[in-house]
N, C-alpha and C. Protein backbone atom coordinates (compact mmCIF):
# COMPACT_ATOMS: atom_id res chain seq x y z
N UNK A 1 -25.11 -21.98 -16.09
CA UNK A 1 -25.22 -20.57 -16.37
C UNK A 1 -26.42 -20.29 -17.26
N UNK A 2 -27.92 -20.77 -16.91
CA UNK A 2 -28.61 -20.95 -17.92
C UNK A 2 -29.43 -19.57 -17.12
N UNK A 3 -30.28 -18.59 -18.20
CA UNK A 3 -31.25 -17.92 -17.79
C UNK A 3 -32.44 -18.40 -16.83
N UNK A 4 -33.39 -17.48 -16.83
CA UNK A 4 -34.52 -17.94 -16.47
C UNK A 4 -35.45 -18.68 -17.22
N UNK A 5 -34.95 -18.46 -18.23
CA UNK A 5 -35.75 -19.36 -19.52
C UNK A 5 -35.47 -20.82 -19.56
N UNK A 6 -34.04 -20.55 -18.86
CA UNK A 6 -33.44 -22.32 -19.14
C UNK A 6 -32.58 -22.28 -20.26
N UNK A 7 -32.31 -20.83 -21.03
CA UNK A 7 -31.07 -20.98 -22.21
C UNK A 7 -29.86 -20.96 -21.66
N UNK A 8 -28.66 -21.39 -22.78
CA UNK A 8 -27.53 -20.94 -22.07
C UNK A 8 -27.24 -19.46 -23.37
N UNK A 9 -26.20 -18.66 -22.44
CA UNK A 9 -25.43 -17.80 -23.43
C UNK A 9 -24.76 -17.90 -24.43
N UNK A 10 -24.92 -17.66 -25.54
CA UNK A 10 -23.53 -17.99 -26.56
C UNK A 10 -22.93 -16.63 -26.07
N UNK A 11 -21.64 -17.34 -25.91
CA UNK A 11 -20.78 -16.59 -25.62
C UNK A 11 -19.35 -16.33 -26.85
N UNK A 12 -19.34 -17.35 -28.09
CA UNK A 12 -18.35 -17.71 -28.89
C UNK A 12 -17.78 -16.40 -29.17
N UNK A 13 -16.63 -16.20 -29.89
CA UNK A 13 -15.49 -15.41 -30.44
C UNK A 13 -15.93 -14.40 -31.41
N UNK A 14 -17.11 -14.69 -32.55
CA UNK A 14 -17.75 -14.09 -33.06
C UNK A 14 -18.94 -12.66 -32.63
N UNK A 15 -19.24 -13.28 -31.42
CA UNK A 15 -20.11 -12.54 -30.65
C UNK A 15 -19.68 -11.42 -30.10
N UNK A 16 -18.62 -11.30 -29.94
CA UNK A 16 -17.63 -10.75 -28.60
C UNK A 16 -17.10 -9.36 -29.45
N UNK A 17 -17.56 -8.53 -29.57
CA UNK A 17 -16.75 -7.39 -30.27
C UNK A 17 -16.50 -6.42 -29.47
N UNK A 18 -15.17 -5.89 -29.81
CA UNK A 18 -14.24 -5.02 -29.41
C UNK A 18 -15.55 -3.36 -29.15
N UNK A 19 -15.10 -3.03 -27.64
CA UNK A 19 -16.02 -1.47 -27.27
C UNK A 19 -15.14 -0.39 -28.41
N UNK A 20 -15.53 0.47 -29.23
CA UNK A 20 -14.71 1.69 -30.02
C UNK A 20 -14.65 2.67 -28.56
N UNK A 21 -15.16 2.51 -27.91
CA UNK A 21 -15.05 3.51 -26.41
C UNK A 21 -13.91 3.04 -25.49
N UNK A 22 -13.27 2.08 -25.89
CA UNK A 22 -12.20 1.70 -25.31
C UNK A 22 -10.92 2.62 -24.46
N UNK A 23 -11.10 3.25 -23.78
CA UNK A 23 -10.20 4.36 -23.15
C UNK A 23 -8.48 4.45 -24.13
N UNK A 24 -7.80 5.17 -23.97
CA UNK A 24 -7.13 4.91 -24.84
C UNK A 24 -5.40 5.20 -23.13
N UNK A 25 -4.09 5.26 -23.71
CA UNK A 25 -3.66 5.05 -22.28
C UNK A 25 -3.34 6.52 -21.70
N UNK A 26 -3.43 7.62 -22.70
CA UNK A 26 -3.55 9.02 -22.00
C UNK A 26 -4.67 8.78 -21.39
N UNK A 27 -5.96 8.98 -21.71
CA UNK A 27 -6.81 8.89 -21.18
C UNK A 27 -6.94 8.68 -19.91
N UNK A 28 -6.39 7.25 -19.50
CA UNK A 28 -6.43 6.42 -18.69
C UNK A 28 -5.29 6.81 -17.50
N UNK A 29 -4.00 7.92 -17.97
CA UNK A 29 -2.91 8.50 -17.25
C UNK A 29 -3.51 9.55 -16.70
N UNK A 30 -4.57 10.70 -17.59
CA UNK A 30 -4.71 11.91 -17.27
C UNK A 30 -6.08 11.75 -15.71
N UNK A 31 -7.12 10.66 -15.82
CA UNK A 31 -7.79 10.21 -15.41
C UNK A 31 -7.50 9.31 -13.55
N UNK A 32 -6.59 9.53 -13.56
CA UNK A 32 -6.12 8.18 -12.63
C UNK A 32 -5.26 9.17 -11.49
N UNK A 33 -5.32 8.55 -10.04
CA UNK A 33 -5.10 9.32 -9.00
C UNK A 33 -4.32 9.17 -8.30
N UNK A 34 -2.99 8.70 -9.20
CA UNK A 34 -1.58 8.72 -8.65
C UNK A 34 -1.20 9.90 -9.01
N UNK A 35 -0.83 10.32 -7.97
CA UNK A 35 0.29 11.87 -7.99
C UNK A 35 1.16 11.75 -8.93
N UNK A 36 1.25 13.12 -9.66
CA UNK A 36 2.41 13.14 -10.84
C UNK A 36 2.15 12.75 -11.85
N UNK A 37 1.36 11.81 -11.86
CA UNK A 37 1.37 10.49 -13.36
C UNK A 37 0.02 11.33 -14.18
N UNK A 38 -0.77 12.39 -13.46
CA UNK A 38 -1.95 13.15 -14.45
C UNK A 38 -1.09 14.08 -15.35
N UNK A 39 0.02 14.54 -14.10
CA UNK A 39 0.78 16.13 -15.28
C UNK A 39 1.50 15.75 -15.88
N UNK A 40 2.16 14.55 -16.06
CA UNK A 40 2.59 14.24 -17.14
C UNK A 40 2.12 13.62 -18.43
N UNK A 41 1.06 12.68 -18.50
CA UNK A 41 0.13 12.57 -19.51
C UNK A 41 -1.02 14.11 -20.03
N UNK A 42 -0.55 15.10 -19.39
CA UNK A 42 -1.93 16.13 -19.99
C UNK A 42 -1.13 16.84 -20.67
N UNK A 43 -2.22 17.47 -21.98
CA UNK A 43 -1.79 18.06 -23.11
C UNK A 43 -1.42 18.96 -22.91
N UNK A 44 -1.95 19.70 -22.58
CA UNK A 44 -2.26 20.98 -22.08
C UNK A 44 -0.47 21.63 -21.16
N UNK A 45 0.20 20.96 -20.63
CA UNK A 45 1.15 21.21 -19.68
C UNK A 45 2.32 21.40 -20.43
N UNK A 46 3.54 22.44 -20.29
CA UNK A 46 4.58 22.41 -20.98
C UNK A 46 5.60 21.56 -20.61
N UNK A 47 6.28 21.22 -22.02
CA UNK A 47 7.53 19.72 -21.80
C UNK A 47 8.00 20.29 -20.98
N UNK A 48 8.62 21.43 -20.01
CA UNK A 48 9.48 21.07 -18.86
C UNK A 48 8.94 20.85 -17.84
N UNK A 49 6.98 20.94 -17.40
CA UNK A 49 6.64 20.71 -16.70
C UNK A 49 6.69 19.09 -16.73
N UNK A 50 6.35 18.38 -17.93
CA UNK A 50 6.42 17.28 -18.11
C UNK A 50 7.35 16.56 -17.72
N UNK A 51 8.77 17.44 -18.31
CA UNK A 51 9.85 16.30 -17.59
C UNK A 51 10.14 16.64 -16.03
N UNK A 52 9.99 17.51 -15.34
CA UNK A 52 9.88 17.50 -13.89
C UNK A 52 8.99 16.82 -13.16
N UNK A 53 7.76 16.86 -14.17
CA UNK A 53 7.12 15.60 -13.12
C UNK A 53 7.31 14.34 -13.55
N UNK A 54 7.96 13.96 -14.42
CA UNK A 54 8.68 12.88 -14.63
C UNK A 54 10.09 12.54 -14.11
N UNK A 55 10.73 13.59 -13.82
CA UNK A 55 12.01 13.09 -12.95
C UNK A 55 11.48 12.99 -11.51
N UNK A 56 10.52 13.66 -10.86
CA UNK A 56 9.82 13.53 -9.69
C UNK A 56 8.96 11.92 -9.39
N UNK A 57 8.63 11.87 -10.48
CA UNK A 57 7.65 10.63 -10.30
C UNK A 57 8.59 9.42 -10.69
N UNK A 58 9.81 9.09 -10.99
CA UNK A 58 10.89 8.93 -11.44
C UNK A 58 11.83 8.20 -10.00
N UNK A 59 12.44 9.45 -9.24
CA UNK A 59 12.78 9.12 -8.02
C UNK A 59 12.33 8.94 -6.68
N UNK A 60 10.84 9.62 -7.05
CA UNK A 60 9.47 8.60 -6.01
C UNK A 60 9.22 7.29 -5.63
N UNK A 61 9.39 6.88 -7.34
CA UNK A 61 9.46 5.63 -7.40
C UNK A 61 10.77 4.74 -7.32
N UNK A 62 11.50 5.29 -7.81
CA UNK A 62 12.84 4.60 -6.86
C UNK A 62 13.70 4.78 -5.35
N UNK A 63 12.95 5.82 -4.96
CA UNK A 63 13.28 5.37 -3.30
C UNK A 63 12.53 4.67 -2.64
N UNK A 64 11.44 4.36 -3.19
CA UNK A 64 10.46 3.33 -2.66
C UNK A 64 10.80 2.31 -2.97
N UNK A 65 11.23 1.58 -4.52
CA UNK A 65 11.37 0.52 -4.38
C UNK A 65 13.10 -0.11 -3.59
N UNK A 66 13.81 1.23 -3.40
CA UNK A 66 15.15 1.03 -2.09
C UNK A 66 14.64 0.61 -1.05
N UNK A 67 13.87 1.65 -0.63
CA UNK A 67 13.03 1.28 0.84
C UNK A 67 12.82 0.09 0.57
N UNK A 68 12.01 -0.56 0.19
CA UNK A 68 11.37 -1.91 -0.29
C UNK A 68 11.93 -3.18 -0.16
N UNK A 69 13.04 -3.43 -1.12
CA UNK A 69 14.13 -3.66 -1.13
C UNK A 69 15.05 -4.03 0.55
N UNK A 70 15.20 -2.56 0.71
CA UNK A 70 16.27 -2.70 2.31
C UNK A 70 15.15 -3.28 3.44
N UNK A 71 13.73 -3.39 3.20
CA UNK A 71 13.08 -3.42 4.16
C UNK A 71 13.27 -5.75 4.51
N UNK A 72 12.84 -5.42 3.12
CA UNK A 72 12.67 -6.92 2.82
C UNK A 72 13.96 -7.83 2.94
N UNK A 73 14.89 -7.34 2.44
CA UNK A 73 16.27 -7.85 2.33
C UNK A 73 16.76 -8.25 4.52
N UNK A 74 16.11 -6.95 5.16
CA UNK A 74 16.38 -7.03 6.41
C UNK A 74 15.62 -8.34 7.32
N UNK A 75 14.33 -8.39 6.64
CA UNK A 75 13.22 -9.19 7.55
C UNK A 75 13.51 -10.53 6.91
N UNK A 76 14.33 -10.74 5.74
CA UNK A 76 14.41 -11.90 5.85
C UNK A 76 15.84 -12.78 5.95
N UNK A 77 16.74 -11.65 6.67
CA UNK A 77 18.06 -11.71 7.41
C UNK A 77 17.85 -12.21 8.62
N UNK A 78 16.44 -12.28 9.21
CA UNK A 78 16.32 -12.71 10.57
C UNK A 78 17.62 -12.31 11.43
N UNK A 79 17.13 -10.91 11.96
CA UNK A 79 18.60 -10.81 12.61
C UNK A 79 17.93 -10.51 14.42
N UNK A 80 18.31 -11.21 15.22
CA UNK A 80 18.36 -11.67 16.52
C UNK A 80 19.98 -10.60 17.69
N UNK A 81 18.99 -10.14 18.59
CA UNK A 81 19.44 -9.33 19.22
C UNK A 81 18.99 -10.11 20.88
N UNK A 82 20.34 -10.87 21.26
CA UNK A 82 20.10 -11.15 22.50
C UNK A 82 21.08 -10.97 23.57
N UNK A 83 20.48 -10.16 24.36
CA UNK A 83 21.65 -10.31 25.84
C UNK A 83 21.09 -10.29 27.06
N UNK A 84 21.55 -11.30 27.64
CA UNK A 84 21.02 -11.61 29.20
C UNK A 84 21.88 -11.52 30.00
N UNK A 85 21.31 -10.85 31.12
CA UNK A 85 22.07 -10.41 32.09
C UNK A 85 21.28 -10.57 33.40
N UNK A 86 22.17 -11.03 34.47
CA UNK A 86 20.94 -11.58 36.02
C UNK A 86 22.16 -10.38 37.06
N UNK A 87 21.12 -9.87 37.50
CA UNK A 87 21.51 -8.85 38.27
C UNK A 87 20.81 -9.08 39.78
N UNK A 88 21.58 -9.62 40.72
CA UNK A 88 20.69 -9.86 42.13
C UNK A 88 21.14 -8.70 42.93
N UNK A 89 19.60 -8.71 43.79
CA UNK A 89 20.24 -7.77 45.07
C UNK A 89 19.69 -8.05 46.29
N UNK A 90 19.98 -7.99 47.18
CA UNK A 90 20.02 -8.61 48.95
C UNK A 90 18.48 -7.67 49.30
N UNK A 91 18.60 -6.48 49.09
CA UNK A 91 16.79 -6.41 49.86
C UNK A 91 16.36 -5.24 48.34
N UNK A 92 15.49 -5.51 48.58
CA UNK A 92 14.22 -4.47 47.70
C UNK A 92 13.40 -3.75 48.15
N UNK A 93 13.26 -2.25 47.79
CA UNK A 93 12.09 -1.59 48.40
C UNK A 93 10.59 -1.37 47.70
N UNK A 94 9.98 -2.53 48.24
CA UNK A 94 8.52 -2.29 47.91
C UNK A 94 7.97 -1.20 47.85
N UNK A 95 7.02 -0.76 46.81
CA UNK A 95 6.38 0.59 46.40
C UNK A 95 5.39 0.51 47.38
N UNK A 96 4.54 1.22 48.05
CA UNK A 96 3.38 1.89 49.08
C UNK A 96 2.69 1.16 47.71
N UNK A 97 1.48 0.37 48.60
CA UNK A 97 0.51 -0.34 47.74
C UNK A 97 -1.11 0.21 48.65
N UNK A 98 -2.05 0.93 47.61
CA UNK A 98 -3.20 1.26 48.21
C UNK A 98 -4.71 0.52 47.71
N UNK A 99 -5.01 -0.46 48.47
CA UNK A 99 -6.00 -1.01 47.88
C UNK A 99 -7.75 -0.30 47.77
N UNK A 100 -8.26 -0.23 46.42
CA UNK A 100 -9.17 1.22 46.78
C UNK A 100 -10.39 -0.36 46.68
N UNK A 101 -11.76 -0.33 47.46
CA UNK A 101 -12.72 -1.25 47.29
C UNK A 101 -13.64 -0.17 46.89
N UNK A 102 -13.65 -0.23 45.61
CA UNK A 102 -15.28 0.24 44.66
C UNK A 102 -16.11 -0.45 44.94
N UNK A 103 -16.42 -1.19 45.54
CA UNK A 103 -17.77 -2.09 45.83
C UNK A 103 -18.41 -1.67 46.99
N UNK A 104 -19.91 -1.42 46.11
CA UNK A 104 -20.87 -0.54 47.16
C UNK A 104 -21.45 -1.00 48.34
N UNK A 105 -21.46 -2.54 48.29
CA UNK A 105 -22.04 -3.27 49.49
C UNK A 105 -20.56 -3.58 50.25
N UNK A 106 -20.47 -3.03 51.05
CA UNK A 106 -19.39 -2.72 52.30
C UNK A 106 -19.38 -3.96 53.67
């Protein structure tokens, strides 16, 4: 990992300081483009809007992880659906068969 110079980086523990621009986790809620999860981190919105989109975003997320759940629980039930059945019959009526020749040299 050496430059063009041929150095390597110090990279040690000392070097390494913390960004003060560090997003903070509103920030990072009001910012972000899951449905529901902005109106409930913004200031600006009143607590009952807050808790509606928190009981919304709430049971969003738990019928999904049901779905989830019943989906997975099923596929790995391996469940097998077989029935065979031989059904003969003495004559058959062939469908009218029309052969079309697209080919230009005749």
């Amino acid at each position: 990992m050496a430059d063009k110079r041929g150095k390597v980086p110090d990279f040690s523990v000392e070097k390494i300081s913390r960004n003060d621009e560090t997003p903070d986790l509103r920030t990072l809620l009001t910012n972000t483009t899951c449905h529901g999860v902005k109106h409930i981190a913004e200031r600006d919105s009143h607590i009952f809007q807050k808790i509606l989109w928190l009981i919304c975003v709430t049971v969003a997320l738990g019928l999904f992880l049901v779905n989830v759940i019943s989906r997975a629980g099923n596929y790995f039930d391996y469940p097998t659906n077989v029935d065979v059945s031989v059904h003969y019959k003495e004559s058959m009526q062939f469908p009218a068969v029309t052969l079309c020749n697209l080919n230009n040299f005749r």
